[in-house]
Protein backbone atom coordinates (compact mmCIF):
# COMPACT_ATOMS: atom_id res chain seq x y z
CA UNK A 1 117.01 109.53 88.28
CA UNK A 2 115.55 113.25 89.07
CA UNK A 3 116.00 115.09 92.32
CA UNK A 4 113.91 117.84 93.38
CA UNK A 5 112.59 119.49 96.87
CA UNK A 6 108.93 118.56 97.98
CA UNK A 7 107.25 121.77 97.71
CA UNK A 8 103.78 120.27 99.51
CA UNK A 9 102.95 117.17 100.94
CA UNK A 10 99.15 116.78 102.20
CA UNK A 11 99.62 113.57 104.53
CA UNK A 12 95.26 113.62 105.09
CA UNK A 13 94.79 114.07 101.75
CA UNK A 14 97.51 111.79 100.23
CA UNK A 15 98.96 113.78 97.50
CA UNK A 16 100.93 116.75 96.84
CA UNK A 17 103.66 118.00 94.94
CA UNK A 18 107.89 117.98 93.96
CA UNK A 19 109.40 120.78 92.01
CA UNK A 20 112.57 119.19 89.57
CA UNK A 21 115.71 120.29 90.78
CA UNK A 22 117.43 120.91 86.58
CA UNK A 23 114.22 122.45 85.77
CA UNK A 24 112.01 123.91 88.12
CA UNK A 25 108.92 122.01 86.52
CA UNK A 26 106.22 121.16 89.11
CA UNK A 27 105.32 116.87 89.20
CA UNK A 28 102.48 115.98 91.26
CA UNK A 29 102.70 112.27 93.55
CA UNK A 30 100.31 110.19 94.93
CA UNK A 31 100.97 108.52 99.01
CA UNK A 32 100.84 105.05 96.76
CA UNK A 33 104.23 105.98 95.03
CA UNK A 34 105.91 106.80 98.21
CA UNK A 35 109.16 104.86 98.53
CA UNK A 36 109.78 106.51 102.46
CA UNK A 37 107.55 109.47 104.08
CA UNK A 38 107.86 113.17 102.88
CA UNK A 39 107.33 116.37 104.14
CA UNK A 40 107.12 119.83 102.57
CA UNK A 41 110.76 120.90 102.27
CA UNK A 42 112.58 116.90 102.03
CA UNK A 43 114.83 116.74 99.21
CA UNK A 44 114.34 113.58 97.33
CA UNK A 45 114.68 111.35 93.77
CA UNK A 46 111.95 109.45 91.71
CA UNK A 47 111.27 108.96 88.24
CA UNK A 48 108.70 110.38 86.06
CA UNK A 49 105.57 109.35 84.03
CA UNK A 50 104.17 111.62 81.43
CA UNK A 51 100.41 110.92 80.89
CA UNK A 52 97.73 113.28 79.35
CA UNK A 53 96.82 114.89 82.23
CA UNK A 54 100.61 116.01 82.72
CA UNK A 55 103.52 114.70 84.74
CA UNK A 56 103.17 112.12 87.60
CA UNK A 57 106.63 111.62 90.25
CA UNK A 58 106.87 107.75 91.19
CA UNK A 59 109.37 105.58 93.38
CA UNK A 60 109.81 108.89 95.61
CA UNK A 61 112.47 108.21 98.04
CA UNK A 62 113.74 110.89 100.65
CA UNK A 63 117.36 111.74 100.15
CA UNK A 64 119.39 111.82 103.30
């Protein structure tokens, strides 16, 4: 499973985004594939899904 730092979390607006630990690539998340709450700067794990529209980070779960 990935790790990576959440480099911005909108809480109003429900999205934001997690940059991959190994490669620096930017994923973008959705509040409905939140495992536990994140903020900017939480380091956490989650899997990826590649659609057309680019990369998508699910099951994101803090790491404490």
């Amino acid at each position: 499973m990935p790790t990576g730092k959440v480099k911005f979390y909108n809480k109003k607006a429900k999205f934001g985004f997690i940059i991959v630990d190994d490669t620096n690539r930017e994923i973008f998340t959705r509040s409905k594939y939140l495992i536990d709450e994140i903020s900017d700067g939480d380091n956490v794990d989650f899997s990826i899904e590649e659609h057309a529209k680019g990369a998508l980070a699910k099951n994101v779960k803090k790491i404490i």
